[in-house]
Each structure stands twice: as structure tokens, then as C-alpha cells.
N, C-alpha and C. Protein backbone atom coordinates (compact mmCIF):
# COMPACT_ATOMS: atom_id res chain seq x y z
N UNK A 1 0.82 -1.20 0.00
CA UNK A 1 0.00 0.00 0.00
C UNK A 1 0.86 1.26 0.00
N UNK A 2 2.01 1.34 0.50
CA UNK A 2 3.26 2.49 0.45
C UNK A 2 3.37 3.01 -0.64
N UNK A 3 3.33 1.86 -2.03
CA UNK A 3 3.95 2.13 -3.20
C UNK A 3 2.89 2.86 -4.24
N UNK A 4 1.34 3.52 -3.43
CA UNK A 4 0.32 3.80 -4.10
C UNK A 4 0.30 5.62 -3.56
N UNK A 5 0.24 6.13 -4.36
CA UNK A 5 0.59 8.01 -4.29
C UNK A 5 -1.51 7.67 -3.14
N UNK A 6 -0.55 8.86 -2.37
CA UNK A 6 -1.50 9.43 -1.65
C UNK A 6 -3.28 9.63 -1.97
N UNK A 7 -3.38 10.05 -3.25
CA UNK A 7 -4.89 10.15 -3.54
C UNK A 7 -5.36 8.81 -3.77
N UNK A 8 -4.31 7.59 -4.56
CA UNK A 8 -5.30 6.61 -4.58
C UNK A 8 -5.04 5.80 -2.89
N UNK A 9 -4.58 5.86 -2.58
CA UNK A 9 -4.76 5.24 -0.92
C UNK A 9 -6.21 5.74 -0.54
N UNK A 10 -5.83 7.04 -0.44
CA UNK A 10 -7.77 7.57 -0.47
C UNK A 10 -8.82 6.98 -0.94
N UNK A 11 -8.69 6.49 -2.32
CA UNK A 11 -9.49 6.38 -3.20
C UNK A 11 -9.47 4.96 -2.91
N UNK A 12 -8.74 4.22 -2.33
CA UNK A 12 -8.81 2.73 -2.00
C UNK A 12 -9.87 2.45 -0.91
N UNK A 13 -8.82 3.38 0.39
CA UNK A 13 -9.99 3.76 1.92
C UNK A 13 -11.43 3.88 1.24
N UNK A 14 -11.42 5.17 0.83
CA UNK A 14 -13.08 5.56 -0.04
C UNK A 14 -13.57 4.87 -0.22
N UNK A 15 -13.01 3.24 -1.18
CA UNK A 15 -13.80 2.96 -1.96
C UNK A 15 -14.16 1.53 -1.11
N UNK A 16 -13.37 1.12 -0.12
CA UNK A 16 -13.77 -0.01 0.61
C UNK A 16 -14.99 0.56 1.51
N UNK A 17 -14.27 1.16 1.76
CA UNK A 17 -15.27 1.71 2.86
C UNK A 17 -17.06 1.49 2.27
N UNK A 18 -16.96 2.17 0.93
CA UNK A 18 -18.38 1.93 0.78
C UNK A 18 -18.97 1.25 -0.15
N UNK A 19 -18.24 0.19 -0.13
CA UNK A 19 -18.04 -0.88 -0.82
C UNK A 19 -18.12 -0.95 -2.42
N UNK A 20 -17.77 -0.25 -2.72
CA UNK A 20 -18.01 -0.33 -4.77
C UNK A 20 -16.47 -1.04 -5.11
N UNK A 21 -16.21 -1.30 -6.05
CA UNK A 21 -15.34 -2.30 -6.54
C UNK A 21 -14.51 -1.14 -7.57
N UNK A 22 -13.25 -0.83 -7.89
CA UNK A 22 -13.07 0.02 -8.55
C UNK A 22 -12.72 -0.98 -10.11
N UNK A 23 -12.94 -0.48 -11.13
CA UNK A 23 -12.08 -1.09 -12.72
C UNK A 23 -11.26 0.15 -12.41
N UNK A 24 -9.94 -0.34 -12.88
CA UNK A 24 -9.11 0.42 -13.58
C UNK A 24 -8.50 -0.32 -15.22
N UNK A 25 -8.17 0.38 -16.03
CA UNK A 25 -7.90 0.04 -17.02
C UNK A 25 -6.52 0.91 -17.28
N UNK A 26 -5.21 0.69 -17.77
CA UNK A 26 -4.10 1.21 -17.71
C UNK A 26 -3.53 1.11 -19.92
N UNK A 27 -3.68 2.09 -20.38
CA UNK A 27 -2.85 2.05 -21.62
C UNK A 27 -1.80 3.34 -22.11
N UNK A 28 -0.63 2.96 -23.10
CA UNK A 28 0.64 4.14 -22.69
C UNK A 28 -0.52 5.24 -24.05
N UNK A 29 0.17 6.34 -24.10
CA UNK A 29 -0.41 7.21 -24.61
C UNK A 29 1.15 8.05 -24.58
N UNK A 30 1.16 8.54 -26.14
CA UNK A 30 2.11 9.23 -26.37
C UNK A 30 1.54 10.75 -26.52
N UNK A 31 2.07 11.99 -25.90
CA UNK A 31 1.13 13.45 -26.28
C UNK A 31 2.13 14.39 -26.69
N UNK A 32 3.31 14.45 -26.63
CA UNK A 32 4.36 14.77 -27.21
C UNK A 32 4.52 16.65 -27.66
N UNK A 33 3.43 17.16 -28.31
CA UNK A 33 3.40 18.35 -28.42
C UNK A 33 2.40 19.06 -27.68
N UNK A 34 2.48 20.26 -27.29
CA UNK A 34 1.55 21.00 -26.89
C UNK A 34 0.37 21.06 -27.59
N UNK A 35 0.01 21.12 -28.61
CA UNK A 35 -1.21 20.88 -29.07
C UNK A 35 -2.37 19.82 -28.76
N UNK A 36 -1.40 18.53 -28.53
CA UNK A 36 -1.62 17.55 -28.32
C UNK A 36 -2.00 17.33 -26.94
N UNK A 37 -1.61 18.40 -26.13
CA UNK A 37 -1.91 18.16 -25.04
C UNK A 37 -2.82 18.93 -24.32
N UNK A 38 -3.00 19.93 -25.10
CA UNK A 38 -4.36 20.87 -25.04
C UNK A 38 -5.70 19.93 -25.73
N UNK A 39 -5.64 19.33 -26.78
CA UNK A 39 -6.45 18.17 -27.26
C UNK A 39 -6.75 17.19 -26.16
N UNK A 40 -5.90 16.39 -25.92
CA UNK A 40 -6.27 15.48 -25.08
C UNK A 40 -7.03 15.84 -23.59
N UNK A 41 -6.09 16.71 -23.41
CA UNK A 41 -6.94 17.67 -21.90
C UNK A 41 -8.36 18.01 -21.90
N UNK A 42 -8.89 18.47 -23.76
CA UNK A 42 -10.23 19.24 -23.32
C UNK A 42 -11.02 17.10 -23.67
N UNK A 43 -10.49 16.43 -24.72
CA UNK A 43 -11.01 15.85 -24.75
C UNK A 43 -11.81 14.85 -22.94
N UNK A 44 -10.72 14.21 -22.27
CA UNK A 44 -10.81 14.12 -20.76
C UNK A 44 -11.66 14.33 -19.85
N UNK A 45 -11.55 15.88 -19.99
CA UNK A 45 -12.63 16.86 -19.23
C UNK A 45 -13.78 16.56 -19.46
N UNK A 46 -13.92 15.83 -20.67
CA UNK A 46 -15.74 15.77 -20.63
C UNK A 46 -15.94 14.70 -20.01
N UNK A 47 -15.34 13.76 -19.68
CA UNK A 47 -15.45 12.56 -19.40
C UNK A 47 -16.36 12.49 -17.62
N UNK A 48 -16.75 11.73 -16.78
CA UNK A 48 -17.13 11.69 -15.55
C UNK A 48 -16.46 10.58 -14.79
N UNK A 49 -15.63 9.82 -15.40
CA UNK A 49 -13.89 8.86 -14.40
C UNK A 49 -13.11 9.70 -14.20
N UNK A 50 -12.63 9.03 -13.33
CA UNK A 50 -10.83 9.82 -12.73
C UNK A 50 -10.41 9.18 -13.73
N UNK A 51 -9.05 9.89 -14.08
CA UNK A 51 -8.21 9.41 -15.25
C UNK A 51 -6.61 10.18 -14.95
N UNK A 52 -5.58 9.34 -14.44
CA UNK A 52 -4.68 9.54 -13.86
C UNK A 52 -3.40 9.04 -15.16
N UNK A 53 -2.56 9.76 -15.41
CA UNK A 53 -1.71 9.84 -15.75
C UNK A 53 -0.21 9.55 -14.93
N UNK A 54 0.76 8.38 -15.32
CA UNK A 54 1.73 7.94 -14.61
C UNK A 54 2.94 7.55 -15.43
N UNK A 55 3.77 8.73 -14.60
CA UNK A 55 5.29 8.97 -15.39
C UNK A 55 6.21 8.51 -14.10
N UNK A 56 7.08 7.57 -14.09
CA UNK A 56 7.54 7.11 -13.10
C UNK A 56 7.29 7.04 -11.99
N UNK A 57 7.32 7.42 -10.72
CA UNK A 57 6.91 7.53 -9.52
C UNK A 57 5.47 8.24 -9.32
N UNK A 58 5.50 9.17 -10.13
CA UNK A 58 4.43 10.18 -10.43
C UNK A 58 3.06 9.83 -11.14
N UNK A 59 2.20 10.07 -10.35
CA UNK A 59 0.77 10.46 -10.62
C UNK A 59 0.13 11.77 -10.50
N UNK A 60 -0.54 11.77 -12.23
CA UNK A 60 -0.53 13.13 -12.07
C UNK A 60 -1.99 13.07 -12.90
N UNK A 61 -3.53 14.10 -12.28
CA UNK A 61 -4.43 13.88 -12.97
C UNK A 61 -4.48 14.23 -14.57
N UNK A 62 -5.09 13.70 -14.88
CA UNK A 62 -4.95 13.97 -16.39
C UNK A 62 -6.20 14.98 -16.97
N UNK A 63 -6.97 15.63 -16.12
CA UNK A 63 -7.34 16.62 -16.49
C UNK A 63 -6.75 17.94 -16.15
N UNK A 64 -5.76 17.52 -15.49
CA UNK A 64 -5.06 18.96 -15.18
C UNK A 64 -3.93 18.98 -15.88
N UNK A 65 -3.97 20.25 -16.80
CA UNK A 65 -2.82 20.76 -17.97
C UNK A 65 -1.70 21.23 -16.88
N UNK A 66 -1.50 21.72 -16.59
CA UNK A 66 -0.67 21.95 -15.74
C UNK A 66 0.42 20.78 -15.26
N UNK A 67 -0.39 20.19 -14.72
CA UNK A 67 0.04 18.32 -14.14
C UNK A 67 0.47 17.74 -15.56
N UNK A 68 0.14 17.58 -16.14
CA UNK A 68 0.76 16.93 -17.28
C UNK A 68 1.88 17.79 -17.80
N UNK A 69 2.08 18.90 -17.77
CA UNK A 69 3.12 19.61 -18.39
C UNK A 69 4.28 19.28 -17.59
N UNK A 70 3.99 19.05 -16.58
CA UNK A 70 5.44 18.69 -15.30
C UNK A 70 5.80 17.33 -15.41
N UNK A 71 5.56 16.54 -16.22
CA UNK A 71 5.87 15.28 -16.55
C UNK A 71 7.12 15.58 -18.24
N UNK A 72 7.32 14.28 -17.90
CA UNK A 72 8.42 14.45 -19.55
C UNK A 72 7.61 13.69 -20.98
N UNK A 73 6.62 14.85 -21.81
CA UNK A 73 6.26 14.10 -22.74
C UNK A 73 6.80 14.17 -23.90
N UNK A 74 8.10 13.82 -23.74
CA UNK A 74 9.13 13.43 -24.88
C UNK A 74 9.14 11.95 -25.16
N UNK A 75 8.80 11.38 -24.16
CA UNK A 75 8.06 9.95 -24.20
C UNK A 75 6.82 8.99 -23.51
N UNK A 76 6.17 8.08 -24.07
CA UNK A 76 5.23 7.89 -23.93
C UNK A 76 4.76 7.61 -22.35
N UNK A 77 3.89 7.91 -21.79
CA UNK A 77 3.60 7.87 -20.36
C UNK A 77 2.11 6.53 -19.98
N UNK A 78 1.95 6.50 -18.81
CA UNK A 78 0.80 5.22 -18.62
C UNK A 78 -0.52 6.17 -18.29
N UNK A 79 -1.32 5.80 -18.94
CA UNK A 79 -2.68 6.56 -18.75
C UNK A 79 -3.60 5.50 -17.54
N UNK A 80 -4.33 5.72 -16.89
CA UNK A 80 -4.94 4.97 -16.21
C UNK A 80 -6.72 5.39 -16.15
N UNK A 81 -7.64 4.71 -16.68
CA UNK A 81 -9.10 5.05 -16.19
C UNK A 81 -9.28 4.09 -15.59
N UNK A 82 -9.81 4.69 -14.20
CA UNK A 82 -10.99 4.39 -13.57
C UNK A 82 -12.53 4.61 -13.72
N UNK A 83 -12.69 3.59 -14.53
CA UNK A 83 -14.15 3.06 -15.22
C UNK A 83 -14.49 2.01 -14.97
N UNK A 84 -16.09 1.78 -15.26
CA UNK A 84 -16.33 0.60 -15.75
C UNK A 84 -17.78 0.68 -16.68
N UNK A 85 -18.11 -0.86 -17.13
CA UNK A 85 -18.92 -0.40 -18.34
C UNK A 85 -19.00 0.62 -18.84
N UNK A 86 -20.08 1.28 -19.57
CA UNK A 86 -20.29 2.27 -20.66
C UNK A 86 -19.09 3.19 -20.59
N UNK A 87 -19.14 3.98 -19.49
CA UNK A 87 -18.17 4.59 -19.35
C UNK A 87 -16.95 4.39 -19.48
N UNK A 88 -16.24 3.21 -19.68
CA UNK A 88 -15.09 2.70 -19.71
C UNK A 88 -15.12 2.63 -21.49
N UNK A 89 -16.24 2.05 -21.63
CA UNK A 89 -15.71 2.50 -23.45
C UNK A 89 -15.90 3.73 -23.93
N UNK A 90 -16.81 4.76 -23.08
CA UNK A 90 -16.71 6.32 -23.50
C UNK A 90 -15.13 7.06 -23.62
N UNK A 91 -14.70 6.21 -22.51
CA UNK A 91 -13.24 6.95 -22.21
C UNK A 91 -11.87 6.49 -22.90
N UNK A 92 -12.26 5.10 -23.49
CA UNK A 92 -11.57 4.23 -24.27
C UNK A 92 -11.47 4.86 -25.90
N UNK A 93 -12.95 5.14 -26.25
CA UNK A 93 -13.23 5.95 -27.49
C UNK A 93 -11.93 7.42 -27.58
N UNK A 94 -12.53 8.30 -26.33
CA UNK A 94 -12.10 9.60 -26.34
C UNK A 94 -10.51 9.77 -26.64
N UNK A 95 -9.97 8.64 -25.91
CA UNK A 95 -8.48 8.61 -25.52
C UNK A 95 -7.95 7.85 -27.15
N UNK A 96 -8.76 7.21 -27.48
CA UNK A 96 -8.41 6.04 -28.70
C UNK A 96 -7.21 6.98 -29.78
N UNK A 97 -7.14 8.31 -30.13
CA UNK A 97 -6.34 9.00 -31.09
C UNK A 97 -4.86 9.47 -30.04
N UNK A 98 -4.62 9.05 -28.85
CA UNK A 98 -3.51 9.42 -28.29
C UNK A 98 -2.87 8.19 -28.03
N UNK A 99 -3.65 7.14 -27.85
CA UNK A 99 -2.96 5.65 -27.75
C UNK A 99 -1.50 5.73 -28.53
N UNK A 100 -0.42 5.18 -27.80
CA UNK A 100 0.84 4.88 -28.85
C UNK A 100 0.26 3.44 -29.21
N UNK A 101 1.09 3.47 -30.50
CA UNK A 101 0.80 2.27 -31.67
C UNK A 101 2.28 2.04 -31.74
């Protein structure tokens, strides 16, 4: 449990506590230019999952531009949603043009 950044420990506590089961789903995503990362950001935002972005040690939300800029996207990073059903393929769709191939 040490090796989990502070909000999801929360989000673990949270989520036992009242018993819901979390999905997470984890794929890399390359965003590389600023454009790209203004794109992906507004795309996100519409979304209603947490969606956490993870560059080595670091977790960083992925609706916050800011937070993603303090990461190194000179290479590809781990995207993470917390979804499930519908919503998990809403967010699967949205993200689908940043996926690295």
C-alpha cells in the first residue's frame, strides 16, 4: 500500500469503505506536443472517471494541464481510467487518437 501516491490510498480507503469495486484500465499514450496536449486535456474533461496519468513515480491527474506539463512528454507515459462499463468505453473511445501504436 506504500507504493500507491496518496490520492489513490484515499481512493482505495473511499472505496472499501463503501463498498463499490473500482475497474481500472491502464494504456501508454504518447502526447508529445503541446497541441496535443491541449487536445487530449479538453477531450478528458468531458469525461465523468478519474483518469490519472503515470510517469515514473508520479501520478498526475490527467485533467489537469498543468500536471501533465510537469511530466516528460518526450516519451510515452501510462494513462490509467478508472471506469467501468459504458463509461469505460466512453473513455476508451475519447483517448483512442492518443494511444501509442
Amino acid at each position: 500500500l506504500h507504493l500507491l501516491s496518496r490520492r489513490q490510498r484515499q481512493m482505495c480507503i473511499r472505496d472499501r469503505f463503501i463498498g463499490v469495486t473500482l475497474i481500472m484500465r491502464e494504456v501508454k499514450i504518447f502526447l508529445g506536443t503541446i497541441e496535443r496536449v491541449k487536445d487530449f486535456v479538453n477531450a478528458v474533461t468531458r469525461l465523468d472517471c478519474d483518469v490519472d496519468i503515470v510517469s515514473g513515480r508520479y501520478v498526475i491527474d490527467a485533467k489537469s494541464i498543468m500536471g501533465i506539463f510537469s511530466v516528460d512528454l518526450s516519451k510515452a507515459v501510462d494513462l490509467r481510467i478508472h471506469a467501468e462499463g459504458t463509461e469505460a468505453e466512453k473513455a476508451m473511445e475519447v483517448i483512442s487518437p492518443f494511444i501509442e501504436k
